[in-house]
C-alpha atoms as a PDB file:
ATOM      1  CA  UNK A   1      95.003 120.577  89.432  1.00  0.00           C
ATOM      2  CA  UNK A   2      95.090 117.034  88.469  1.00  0.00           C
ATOM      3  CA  UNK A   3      98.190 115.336  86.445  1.00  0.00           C
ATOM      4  CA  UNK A   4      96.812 115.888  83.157  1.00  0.00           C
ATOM      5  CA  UNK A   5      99.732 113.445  81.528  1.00  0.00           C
ATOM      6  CA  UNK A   6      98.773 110.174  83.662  1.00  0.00           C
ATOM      7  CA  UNK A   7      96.864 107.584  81.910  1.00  0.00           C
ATOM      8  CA  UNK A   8      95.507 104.687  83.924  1.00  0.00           C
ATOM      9  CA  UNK A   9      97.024 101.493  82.793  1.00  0.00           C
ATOM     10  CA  UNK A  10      95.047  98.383  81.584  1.00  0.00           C
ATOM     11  CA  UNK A  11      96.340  96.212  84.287  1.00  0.00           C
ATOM     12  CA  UNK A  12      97.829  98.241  87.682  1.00  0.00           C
ATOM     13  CA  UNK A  13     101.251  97.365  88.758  1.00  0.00           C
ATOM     14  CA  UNK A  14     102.622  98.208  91.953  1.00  0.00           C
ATOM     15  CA  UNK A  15     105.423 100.710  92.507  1.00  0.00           C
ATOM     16  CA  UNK A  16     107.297 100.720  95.526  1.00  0.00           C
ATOM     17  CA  UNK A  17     108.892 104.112  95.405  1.00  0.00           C
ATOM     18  CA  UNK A  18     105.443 105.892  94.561  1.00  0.00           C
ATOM     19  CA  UNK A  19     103.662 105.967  98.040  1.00  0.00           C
ATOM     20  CA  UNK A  20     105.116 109.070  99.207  1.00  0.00           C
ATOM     21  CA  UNK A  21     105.698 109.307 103.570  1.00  0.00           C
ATOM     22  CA  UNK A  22     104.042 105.756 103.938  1.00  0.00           C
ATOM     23  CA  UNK A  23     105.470 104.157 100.602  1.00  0.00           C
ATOM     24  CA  UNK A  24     108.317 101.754 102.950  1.00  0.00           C
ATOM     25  CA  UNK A  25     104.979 100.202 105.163  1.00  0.00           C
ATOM     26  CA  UNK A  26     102.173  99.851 102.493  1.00  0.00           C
ATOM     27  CA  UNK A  27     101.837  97.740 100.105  1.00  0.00           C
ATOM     28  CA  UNK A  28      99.566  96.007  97.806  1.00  0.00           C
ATOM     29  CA  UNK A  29      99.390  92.371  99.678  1.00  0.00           C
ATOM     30  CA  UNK A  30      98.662  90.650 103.047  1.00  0.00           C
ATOM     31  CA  UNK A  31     100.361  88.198 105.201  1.00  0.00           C
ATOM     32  CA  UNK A  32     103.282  88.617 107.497  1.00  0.00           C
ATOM     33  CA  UNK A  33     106.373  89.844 106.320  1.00  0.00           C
ATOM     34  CA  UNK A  34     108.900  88.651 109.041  1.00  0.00           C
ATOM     35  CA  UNK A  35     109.114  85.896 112.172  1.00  0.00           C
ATOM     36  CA  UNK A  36     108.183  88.400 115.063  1.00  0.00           C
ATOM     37  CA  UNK A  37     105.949  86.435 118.073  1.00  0.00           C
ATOM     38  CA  UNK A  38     104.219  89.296 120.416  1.00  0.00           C
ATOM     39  CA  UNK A  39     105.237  89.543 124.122  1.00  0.00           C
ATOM     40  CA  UNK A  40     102.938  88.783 126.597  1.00  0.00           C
ATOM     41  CA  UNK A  41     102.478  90.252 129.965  1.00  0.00           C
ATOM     42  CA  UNK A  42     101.382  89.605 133.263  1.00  0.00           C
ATOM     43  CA  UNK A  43      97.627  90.874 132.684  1.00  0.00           C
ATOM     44  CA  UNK A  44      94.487  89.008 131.121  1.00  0.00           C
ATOM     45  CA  UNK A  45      93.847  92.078 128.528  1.00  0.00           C
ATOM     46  CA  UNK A  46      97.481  92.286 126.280  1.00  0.00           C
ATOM     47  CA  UNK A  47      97.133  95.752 123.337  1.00  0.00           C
ATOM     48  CA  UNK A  48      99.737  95.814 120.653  1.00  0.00           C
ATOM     49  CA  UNK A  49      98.901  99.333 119.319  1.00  0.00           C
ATOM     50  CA  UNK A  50     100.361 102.970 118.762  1.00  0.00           C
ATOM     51  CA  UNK A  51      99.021 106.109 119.753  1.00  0.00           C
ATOM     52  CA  UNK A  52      97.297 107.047 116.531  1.00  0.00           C
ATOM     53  CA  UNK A  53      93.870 107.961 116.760  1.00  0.00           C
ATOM     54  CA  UNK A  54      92.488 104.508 116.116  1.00  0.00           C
ATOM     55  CA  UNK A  55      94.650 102.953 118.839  1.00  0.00           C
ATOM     56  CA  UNK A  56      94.128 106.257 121.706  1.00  0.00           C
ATOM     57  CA  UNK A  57      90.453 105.228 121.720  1.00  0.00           C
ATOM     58  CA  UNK A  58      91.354 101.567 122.885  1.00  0.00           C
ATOM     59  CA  UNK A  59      93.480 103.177 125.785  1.00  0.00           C
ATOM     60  CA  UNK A  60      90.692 105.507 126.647  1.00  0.00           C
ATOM     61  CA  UNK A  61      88.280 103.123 127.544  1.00  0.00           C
ATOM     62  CA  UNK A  62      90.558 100.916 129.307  1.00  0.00           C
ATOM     63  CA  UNK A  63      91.855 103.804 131.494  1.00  0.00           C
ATOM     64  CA  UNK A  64      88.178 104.926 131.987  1.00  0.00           C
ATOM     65  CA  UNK A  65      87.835 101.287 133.374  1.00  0.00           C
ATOM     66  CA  UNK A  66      90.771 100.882 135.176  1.00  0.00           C
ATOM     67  CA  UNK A  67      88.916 104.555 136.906  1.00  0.00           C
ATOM     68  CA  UNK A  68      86.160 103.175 137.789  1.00  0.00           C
ATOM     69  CA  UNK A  69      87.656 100.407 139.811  1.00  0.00           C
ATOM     70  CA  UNK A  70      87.212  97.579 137.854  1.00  0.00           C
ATOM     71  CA  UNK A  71      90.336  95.731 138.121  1.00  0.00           C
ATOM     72  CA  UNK A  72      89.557  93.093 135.456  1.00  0.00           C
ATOM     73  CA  UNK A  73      90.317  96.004 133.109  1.00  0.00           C
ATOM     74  CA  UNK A  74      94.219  96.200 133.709  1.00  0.00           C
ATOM     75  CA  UNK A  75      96.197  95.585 130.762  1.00  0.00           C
ATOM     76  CA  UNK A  76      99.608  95.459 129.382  1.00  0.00           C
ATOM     77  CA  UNK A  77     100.312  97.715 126.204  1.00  0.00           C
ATOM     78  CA  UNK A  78     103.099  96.895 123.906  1.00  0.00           C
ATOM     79  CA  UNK A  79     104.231  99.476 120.983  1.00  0.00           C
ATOM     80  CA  UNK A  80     103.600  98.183 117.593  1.00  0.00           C
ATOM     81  CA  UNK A  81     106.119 100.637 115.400  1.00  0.00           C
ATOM     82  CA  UNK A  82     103.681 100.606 112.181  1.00  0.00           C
ATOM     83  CA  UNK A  83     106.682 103.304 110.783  1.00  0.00           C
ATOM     84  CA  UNK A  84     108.811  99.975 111.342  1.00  0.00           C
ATOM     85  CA  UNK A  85     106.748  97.679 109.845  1.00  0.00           C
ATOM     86  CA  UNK A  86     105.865  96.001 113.634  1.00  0.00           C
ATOM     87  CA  UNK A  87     102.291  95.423 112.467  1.00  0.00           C
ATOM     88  CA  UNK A  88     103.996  92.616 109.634  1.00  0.00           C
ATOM     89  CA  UNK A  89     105.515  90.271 111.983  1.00  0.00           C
ATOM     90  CA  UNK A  90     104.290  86.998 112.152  1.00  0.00           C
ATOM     91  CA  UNK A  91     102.868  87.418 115.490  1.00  0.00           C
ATOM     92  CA  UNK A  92     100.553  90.223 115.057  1.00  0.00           C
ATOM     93  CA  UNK A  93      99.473  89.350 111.406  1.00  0.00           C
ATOM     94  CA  UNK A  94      98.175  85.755 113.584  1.00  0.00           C
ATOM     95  CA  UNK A  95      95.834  87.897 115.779  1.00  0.00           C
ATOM     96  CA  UNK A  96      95.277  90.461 113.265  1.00  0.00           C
ATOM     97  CA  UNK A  97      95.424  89.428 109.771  1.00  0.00           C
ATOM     98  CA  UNK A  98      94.639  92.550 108.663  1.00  0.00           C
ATOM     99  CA  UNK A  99      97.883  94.268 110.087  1.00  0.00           C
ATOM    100  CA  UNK A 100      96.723  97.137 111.303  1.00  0.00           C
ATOM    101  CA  UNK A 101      96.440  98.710 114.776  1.00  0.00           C
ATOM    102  CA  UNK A 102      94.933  98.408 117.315  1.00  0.00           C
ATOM    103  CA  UNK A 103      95.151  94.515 118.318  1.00  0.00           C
ATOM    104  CA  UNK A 104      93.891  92.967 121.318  1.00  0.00           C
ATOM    105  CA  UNK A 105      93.779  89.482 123.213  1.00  0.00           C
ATOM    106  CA  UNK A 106      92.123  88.661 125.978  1.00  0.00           C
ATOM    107  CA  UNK A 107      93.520  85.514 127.661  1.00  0.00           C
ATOM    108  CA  UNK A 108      90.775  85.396 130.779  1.00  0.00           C
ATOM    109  CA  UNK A 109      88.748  83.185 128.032  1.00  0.00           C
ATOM    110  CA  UNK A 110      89.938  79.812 126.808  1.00  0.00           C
ATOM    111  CA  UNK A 111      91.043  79.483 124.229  1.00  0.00           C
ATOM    112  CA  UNK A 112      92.631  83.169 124.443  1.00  0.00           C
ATOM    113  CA  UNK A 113      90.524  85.611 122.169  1.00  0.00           C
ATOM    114  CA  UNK A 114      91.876  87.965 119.638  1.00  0.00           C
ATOM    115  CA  UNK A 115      90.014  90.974 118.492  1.00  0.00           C
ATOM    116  CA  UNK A 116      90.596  93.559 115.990  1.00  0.00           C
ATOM    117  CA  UNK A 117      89.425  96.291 114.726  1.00  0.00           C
ATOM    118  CA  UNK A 118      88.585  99.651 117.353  1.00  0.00           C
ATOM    119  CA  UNK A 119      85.339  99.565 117.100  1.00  0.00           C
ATOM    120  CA  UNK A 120      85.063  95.666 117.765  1.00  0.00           C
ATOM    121  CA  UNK A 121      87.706  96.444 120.566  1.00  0.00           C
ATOM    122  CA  UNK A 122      85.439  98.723 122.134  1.00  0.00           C
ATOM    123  CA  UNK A 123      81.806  97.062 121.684  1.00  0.00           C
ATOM    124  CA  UNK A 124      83.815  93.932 123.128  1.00  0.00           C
ATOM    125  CA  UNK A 125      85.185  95.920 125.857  1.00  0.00           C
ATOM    126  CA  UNK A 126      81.899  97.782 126.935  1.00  0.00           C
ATOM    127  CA  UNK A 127      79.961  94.812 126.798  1.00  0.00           C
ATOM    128  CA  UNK A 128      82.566  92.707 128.705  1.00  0.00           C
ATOM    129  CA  UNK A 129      82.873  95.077 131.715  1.00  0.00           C
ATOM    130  CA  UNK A 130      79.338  96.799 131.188  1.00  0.00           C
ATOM    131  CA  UNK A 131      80.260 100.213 131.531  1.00  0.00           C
ATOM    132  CA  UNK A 132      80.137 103.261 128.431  1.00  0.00           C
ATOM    133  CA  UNK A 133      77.619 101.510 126.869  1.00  0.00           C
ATOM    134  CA  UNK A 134      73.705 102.115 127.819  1.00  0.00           C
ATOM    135  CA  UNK A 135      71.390  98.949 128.557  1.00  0.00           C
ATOM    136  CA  UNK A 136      68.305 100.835 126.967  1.00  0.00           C
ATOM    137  CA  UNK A 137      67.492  99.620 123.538  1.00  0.00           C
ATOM    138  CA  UNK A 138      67.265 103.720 122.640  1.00  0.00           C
ATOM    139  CA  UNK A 139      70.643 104.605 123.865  1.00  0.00           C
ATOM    140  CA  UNK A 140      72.510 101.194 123.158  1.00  0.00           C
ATOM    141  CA  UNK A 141      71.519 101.823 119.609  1.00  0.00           C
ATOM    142  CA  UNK A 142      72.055 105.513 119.413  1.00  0.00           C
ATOM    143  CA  UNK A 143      75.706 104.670 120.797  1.00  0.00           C
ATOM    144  CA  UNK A 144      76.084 102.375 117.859  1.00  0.00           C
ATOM    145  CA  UNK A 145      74.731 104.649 115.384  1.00  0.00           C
ATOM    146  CA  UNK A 146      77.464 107.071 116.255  1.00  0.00           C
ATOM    147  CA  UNK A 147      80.117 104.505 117.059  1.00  0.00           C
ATOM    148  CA  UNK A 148      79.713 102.665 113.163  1.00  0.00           C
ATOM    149  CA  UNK A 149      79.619 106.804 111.833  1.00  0.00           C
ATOM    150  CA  UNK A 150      82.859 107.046 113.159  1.00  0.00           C
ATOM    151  CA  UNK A 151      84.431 103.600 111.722  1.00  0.00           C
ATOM    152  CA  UNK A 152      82.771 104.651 108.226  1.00  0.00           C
ATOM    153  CA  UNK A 153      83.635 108.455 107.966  1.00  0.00           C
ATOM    154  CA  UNK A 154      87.380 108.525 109.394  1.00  0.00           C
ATOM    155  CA  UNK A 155      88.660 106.848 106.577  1.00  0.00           C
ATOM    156  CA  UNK A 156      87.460 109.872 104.876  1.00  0.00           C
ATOM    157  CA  UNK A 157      89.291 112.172 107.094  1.00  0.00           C
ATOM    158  CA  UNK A 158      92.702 109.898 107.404  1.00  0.00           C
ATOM    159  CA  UNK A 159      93.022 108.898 104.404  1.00  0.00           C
ATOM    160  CA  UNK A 160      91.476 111.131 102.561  1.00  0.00           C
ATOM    161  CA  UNK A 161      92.348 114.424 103.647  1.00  0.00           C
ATOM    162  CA  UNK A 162      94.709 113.687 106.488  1.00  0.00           C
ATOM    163  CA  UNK A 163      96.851 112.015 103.165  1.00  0.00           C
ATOM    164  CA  UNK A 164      96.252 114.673 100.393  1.00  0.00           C
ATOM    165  CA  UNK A 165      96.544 117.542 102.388  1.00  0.00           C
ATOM    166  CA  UNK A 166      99.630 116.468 104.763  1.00  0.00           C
ATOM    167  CA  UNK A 167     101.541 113.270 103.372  1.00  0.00           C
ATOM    168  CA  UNK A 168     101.367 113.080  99.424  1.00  0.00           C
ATOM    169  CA  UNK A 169     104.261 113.757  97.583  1.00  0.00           C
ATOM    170  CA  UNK A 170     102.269 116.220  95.123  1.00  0.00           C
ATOM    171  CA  UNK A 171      99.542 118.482  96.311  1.00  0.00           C
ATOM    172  CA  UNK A 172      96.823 118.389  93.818  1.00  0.00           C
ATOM    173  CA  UNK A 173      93.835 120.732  93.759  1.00  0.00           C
ATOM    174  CA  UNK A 174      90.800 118.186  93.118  1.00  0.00           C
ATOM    175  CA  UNK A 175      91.145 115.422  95.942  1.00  0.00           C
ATOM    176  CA  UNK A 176      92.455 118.062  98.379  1.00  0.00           C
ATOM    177  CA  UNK A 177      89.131 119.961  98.031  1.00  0.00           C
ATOM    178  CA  UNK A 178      86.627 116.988  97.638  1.00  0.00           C
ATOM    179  CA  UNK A 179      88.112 115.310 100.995  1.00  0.00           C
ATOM    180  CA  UNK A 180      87.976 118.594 102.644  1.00  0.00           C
ATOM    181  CA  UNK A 181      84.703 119.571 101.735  1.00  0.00           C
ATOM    182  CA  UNK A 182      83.694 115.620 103.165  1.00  0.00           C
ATOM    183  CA  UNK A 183      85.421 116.584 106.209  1.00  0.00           C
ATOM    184  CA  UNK A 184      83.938 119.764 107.107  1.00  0.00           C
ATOM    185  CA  UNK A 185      80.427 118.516 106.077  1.00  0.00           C
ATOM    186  CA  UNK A 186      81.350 115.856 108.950  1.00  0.00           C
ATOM    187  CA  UNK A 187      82.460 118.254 111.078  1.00  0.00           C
ATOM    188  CA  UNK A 188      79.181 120.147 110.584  1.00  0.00           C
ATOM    189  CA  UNK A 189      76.910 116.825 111.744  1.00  0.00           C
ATOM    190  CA  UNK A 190      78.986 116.462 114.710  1.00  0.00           C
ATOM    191  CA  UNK A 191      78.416 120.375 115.331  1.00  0.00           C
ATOM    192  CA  UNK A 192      74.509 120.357 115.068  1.00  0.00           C
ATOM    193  CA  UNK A 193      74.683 117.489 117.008  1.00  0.00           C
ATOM    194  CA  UNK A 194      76.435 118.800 119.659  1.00  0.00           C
ATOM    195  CA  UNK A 195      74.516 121.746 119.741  1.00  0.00           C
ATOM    196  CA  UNK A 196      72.090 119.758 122.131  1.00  0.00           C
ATOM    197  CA  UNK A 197      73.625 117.010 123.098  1.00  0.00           C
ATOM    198  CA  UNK A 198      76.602 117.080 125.927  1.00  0.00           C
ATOM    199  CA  UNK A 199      77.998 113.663 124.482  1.00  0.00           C
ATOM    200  CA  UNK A 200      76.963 112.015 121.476  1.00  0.00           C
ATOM    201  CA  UNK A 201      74.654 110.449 123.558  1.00  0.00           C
ATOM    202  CA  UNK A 202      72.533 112.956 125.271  1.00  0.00           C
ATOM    203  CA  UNK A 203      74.524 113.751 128.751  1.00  0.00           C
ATOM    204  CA  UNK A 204      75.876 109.381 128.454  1.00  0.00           C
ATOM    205  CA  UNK A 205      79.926 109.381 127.781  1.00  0.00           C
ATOM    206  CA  UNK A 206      80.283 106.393 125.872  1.00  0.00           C
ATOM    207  CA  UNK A 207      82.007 104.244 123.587  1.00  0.00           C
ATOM    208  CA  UNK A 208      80.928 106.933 120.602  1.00  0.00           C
ATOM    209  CA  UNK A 209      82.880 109.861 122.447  1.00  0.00           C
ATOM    210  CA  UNK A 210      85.721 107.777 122.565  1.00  0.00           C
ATOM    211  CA  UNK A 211      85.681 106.848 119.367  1.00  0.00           C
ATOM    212  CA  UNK A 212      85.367 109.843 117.713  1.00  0.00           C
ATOM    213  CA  UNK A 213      87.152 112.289 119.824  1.00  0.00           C
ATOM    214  CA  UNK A 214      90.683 110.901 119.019  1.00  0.00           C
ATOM    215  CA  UNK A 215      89.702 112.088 115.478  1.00  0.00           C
ATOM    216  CA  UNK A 216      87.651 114.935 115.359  1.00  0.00           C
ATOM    217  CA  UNK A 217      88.960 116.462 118.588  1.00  0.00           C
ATOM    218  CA  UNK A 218      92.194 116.187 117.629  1.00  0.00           C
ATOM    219  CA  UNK A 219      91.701 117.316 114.268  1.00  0.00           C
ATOM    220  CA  UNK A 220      89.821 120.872 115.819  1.00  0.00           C
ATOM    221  CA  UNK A 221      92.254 121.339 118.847  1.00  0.00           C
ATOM    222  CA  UNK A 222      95.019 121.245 115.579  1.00  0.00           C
ATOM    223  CA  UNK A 223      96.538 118.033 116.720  1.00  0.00           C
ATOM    224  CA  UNK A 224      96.807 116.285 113.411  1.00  0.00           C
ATOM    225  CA  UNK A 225      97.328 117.254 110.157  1.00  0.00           C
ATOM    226  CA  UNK A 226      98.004 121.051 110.949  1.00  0.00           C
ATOM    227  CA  UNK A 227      94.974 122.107 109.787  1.00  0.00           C
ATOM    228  CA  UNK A 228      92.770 123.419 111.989  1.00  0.00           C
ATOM    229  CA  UNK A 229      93.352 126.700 110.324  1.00  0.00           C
ATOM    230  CA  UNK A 230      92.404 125.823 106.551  1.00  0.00           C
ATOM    231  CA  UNK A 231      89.222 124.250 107.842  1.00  0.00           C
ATOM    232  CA  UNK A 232      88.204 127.090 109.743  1.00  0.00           C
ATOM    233  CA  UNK A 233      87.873 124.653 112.816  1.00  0.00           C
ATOM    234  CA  UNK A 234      86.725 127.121 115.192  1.00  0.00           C
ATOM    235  CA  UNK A 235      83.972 128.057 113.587  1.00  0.00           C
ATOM    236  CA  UNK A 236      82.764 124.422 115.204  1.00  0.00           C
ATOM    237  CA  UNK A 237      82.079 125.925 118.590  1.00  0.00           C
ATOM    238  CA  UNK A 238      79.661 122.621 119.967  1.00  0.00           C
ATOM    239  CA  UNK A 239      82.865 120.265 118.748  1.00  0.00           C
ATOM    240  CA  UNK A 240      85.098 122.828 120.611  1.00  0.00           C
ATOM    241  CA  UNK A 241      83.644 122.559 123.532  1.00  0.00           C
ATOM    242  CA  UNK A 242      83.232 118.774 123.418  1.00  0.00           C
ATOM    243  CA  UNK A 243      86.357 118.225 122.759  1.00  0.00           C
ATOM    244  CA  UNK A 244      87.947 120.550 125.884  1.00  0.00           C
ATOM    245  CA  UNK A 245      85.146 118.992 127.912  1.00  0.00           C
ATOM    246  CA  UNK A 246      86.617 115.177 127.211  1.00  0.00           C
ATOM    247  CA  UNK A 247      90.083 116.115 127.071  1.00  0.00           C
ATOM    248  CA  UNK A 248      89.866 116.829 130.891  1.00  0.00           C
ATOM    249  CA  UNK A 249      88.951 113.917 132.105  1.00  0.00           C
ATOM    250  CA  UNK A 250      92.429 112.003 133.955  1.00  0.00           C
ATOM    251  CA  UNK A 251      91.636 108.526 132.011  1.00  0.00           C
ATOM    252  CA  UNK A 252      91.477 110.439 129.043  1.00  0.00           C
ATOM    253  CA  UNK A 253      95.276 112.547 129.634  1.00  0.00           C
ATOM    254  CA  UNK A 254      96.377 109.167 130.793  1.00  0.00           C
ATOM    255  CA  UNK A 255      95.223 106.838 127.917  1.00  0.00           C
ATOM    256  CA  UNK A 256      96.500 109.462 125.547  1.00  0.00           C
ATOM    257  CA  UNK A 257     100.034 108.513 126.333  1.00  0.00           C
ATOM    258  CA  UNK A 258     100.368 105.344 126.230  1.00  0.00           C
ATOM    259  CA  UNK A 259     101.853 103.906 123.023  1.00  0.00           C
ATOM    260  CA  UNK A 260     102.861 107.347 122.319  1.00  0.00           C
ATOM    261  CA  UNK A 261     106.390 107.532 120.799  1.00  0.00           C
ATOM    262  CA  UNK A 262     106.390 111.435 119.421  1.00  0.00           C
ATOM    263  CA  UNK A 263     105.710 114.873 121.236  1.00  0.00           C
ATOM    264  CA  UNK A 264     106.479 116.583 124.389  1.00  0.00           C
ATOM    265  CA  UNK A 265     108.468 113.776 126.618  1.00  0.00           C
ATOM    266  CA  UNK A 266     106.421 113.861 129.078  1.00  0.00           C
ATOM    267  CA  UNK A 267     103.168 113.009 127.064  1.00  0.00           C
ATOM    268  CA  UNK A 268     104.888 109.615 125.958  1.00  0.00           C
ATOM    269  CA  UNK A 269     104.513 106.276 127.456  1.00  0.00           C
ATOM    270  CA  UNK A 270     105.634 103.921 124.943  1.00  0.00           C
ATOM    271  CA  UNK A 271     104.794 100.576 126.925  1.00  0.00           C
ATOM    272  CA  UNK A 272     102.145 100.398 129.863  1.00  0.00           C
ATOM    273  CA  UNK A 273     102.195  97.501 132.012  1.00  0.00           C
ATOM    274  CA  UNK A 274     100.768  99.032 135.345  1.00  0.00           C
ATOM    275  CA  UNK A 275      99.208 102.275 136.968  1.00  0.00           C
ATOM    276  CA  UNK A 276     102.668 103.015 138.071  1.00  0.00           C
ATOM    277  CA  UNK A 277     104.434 103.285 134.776  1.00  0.00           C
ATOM    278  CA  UNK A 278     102.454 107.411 134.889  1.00  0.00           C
ATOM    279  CA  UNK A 279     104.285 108.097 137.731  1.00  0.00           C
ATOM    280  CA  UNK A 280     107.224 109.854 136.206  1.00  0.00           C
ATOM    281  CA  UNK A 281     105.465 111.590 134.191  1.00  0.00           C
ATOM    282  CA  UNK A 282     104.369 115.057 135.278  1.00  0.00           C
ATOM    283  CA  UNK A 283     101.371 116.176 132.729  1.00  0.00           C
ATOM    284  CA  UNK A 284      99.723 114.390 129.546  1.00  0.00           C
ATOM    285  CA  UNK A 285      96.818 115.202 127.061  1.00  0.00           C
ATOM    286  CA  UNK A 286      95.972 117.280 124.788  1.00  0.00           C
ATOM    287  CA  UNK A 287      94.718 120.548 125.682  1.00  0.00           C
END
């Protein structure tokens, strides 16, 4: 149930210690909080991300790249510690002024060209390289449809139910069931979608799966969130198999690592700065 005894205030204040898990990092303006410049490596294409959903599908496509032999896709990938308030430093906030991961610049341009947001990342990337993205009008734009679905319905499942459900301090009744019922009626489009589609695109793997499998794949295979089990997630048997379909592929176990700080060991590549850096490690990916 809700907190019957809170009355919104005329004007809102902001209260540090009422945030709950994320209450050190967020906050209620913009703008960097400390002097922090970004590294650079020795590659045209530098990422300053993490391994949550949002930045895995940057890493996805650039290891899907990198496996197709396109060389102009190598990249260095440098750990922004959002938990650490990495994402504040004056160097990121210059690229990104929004702070949040994933952040990329490409320096084969002039002047070097920063881009934010995933889905920007990817459209950018796709149409930079021409690969996960189709060249007919009816399957460039059915790609889009599903890629912009994802950038407007996550929020729903991250912070909406991801938040109520696993991170805030109190667990109240009324926005842990509105976000869940949102998130299963999501999970029920991508499930009668699925149902005759291989990809979201017809048999096409493109910038859509790799958007939205971070999320929804992860969220069914009971990756994030631990709650695969209150939303009844295998009852989505088209996502299921989806998701075990993409979670095979090598660029996929490899670009799930990297920026990864938490987990198994051997599923964590904090920094990537060449093919070699997967070498030591034995297995990766979600299964």
């Amino acid at each position: 149930m809700s907190d019957p005894t809170y009355v919104p205030p005329k004007v809102w204040t902001w209260n540090p210690d009422n945030g709950g898990r994320f209450a050190s990092i967020n906050r209620p303006e913009a703008g960097a909080t400390h002097d922090k410049p970004l590294p650079v490596g020795k590659h045209p294409l530098q990422l300053y991300s993490l391994a949550t959903p949002n930045g895995v599908k940057v890493t996805l496509l650039l290891e899907e790249l990198l496996a197709l032999g396109i060389e102009g896709a190598e990249y260095d990938a440098w750990l922004i510690n959002i938990m650490e308030g990495d994402q504040f430093g004056s160097g990121f906030v210059e690229i990104n002024p929004n702070s949040k991961i994933p952040a990329l610049v490409d320096h084969s341009v002039d002047p070097a060209l920063p881009v934010f947001e995933s889905g920007s990342i990817l459209l950018y990337l796709a149409e930079k390289f021409g690969h996960f993205l189709p060249q007919t009008i009816h399957g460039r734009t059915q790609t889009l449809n599903w890629l912009f679905w994802q950038m407007g319905s996550a929020p729903f499942l991250g912070g909406g139910f991801g938040h109520f459900y696993a991170y805030a301090p109190e667990k109240y009744e009324y926005p842990i069931n509105r976000f869940t019922m949102e998130v299963k009626r999501q999970l029920d489009v991508l499930d009668r979608h699925l149902a005759t589609q291989r990809y979201m695109v017809g048999d096409q793997y493109t910038i859509a799966d790799m958007a939205i499998w971070p999320w929804y794949g992860a969220l069914v295979a009971n990756k994030v969130y631990d709650a695969a089990e209150f939303l009844d997630a295998g009852r989505y048997t088209h996502v299921q198999r989806w998701n075990a379909e993409i979670a095979e592929r090598p660029a996929v176990k490899r670009g799930y690592m990297v920026n990864r700080v938490w987990g198994e060991p051997e599923s964590q590549l904090p920094e990537r700065h060449d093919a070699s850096d997967f070498d030591r490690l034995t297995k990766a990916g979600p299964t």
